[in-house]
Protein backbone atom coordinates (compact mmCIF):
# COMPACT_ATOMS: atom_id res chain seq x y z
CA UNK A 1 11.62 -50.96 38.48
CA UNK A 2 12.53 -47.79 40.05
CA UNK A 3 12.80 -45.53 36.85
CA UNK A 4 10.01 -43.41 35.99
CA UNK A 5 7.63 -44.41 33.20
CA UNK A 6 8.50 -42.50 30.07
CA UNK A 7 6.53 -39.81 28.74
CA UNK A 8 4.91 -40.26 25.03
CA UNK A 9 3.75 -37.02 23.28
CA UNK A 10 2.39 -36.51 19.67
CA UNK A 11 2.84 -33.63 17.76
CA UNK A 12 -0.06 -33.23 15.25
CA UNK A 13 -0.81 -29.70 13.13
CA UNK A 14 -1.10 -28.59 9.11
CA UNK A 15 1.47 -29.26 7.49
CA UNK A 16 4.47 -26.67 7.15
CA UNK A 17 3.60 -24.88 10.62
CA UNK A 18 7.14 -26.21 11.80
CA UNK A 19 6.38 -29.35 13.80
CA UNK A 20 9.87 -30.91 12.97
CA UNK A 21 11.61 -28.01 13.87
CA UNK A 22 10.15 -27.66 17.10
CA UNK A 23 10.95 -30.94 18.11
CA UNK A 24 14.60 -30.72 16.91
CA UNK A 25 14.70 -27.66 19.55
CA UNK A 26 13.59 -29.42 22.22
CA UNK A 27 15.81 -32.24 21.50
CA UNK A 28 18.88 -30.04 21.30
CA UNK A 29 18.15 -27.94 24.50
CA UNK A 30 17.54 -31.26 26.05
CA UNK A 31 19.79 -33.43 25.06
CA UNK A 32 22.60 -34.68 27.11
CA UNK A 33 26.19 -33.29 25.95
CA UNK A 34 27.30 -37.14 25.16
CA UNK A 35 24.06 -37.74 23.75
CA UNK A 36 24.54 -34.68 21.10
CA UNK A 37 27.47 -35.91 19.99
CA UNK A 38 26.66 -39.42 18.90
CA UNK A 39 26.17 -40.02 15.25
CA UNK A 40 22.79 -42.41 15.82
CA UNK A 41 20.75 -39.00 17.35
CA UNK A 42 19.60 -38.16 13.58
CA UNK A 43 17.11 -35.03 13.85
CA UNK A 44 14.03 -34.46 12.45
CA UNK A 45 14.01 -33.73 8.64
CA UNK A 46 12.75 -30.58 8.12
CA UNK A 47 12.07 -28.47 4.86
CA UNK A 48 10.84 -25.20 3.45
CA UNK A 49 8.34 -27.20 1.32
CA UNK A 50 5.20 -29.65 2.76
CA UNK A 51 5.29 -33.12 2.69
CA UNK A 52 9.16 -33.48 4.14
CA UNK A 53 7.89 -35.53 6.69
CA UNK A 54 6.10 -38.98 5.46
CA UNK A 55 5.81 -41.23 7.83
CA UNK A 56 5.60 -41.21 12.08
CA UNK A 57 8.83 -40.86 13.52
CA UNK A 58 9.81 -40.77 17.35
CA UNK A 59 11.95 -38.89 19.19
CA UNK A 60 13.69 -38.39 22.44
CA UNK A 61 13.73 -35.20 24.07
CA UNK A 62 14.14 -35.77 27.22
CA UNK A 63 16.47 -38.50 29.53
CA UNK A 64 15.19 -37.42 33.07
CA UNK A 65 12.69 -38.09 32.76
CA UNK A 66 12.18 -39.90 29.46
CA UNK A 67 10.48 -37.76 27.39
CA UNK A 68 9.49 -39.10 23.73
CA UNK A 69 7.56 -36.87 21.05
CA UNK A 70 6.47 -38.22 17.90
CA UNK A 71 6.82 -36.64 14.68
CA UNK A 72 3.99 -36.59 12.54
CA UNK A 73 2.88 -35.90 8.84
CA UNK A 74 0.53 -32.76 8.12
CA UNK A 75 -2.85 -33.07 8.19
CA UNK A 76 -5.51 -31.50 6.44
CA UNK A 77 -9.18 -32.16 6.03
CA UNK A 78 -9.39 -35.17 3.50
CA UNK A 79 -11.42 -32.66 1.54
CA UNK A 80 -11.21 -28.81 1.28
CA UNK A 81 -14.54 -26.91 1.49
CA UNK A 82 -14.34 -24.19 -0.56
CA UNK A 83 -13.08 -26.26 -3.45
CA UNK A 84 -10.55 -23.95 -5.10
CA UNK A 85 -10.84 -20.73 -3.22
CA UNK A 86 -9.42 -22.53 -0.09
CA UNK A 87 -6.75 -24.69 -2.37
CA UNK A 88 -5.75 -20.66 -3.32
CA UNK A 89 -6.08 -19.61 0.02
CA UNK A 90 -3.62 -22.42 1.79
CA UNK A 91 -1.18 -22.25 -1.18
CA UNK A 92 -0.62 -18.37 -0.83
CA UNK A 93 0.14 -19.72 2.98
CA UNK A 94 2.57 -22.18 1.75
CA UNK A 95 0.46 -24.83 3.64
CA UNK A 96 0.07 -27.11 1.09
CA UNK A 97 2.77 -28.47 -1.87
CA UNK A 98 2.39 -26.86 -5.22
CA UNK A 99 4.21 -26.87 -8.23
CA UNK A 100 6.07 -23.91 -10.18
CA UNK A 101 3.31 -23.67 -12.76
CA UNK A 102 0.93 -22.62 -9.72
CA UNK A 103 3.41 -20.53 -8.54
CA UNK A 104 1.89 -17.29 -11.05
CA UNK A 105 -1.68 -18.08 -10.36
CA UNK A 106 -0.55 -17.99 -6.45
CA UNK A 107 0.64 -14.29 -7.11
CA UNK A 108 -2.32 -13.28 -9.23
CA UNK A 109 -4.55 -14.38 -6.42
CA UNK A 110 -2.32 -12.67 -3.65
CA UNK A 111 -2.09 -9.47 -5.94
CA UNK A 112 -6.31 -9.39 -5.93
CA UNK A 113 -7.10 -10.31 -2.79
CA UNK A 114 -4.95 -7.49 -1.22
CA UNK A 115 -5.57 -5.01 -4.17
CA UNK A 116 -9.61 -5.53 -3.68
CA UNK A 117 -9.11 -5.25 0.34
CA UNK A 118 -6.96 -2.39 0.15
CA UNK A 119 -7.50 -0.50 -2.88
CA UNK A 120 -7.94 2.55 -1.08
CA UNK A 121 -5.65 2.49 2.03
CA UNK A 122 -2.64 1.83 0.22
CA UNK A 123 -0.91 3.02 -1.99
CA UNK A 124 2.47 1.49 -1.69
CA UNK A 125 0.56 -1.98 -3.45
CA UNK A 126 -0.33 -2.12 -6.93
CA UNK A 127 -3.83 -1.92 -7.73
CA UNK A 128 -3.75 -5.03 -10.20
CA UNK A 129 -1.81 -8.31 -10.56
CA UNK A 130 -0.64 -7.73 -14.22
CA UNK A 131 2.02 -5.30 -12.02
CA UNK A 132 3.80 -8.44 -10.62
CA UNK A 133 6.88 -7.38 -13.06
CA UNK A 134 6.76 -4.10 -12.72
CA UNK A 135 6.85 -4.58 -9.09
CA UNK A 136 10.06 -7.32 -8.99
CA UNK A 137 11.72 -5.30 -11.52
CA UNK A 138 12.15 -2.65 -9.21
CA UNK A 139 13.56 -4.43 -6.58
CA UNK A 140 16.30 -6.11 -9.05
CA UNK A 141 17.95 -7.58 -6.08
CA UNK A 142 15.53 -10.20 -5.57
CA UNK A 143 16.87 -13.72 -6.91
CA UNK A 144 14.23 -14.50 -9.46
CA UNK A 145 15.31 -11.56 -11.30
CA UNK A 146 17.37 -11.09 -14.17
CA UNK A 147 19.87 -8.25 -14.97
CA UNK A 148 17.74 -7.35 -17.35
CA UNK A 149 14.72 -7.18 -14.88
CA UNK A 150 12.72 -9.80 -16.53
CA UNK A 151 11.44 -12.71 -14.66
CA UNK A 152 12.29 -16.28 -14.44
CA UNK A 153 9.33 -18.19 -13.54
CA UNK A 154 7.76 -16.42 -10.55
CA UNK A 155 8.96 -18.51 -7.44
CA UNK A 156 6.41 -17.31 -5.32
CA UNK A 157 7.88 -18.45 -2.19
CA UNK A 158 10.69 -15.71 -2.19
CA UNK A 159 7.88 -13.36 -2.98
CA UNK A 160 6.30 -13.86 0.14
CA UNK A 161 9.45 -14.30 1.66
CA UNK A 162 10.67 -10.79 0.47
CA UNK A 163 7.06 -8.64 0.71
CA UNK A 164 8.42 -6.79 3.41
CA UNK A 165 11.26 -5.25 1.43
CA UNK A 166 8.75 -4.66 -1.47
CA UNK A 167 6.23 -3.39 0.67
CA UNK A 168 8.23 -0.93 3.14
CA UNK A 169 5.72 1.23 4.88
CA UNK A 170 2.62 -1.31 4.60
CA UNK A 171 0.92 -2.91 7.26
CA UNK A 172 1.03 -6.32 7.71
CA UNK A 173 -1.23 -8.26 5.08
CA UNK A 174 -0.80 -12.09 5.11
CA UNK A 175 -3.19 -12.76 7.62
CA UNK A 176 -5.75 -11.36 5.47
CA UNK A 177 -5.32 -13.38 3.02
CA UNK A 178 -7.11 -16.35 4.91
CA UNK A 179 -9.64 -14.50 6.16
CA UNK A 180 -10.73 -13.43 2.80
């Protein structure tokens, strides 16, 4: 009686585009001052890995008018075409969860794709993925490396992370790498 009808949204997308994030900066560019500071206004988990968020989860982002957004898992295709060229493909994108021992395959794929696309336009990118050390032991600042420029085991996150230190004066390659 007399209050408007709240709004319900859903926020659906693959997983590790940001979906939490976005609606934990609505809610805090919405949010009442008094409504900020109570304890029970828990945000969305978020994480730098897929799969943080499980289960469907609302939110409110809005108080006039009511505004609530729910908080969905990832979603993917229950089964990739492609089989595992496109299981390569979304792991070099961080889109889906992988473990450490996938972590040097990731590079070896990222390392090919670009060196076969690009063999001859660049020459800032080595030309085959057994240079992965060479490469990281150059840039000894990187936190996978040791003093003594070997490598722990590749975290291949902070590789793509840090490929526009290592690859100064490139273009921009990522996108490529789902298009291949």
């Amino acid at each position: 009686p007399g209050g408007a009808l709240p709004l319900i949204l859903m926020v659906v997308g693959v997983p590790n585009t940001g979906k939490s994030s976005l609606i934990n900066a609505l809610r805090k560019a919405t949010a009442p001052k008094r409504e900020r500071m109570r304890k029970s206004t828990k945000p969305a988990k978020t994480g730098s890995m897929p799969g943080v968020t499980r289960h469907l989860s609302g939110f409110q982002v809005s108080w006039d008018p009511p505004v609530f957004v729910l908080d969905t898992p990832g979603v993917l295709a229950p089964r990739l075409e492609g089989g595992w060229l496109t299981a390569l493909r979304l792991g070099a994108a961080d889109l889906i969860a992988h473990s450490r021992g996938d972590d040097e395959a990731l590079a070896t794929f990222v390392l090919y794709t670009l060196a076969a696309h690009y063999r001859h336009q660049l020459d800032c990118w080595p030309r085959a993925a057994n240079q992965v050390e060479k490469l990281l032991a150059r840039n000894g600042d990187l936190p996978h490396v040791h003093e003594e420029g070997q490598l722990t085991p590749l975290d291949f996150r902070l590789l793509l992370e840090s490929n526009a230190r290592l690859l100064e004066g490139c273009e921009a390659l990522g996108a490529e790498l789902l298009e291949a």
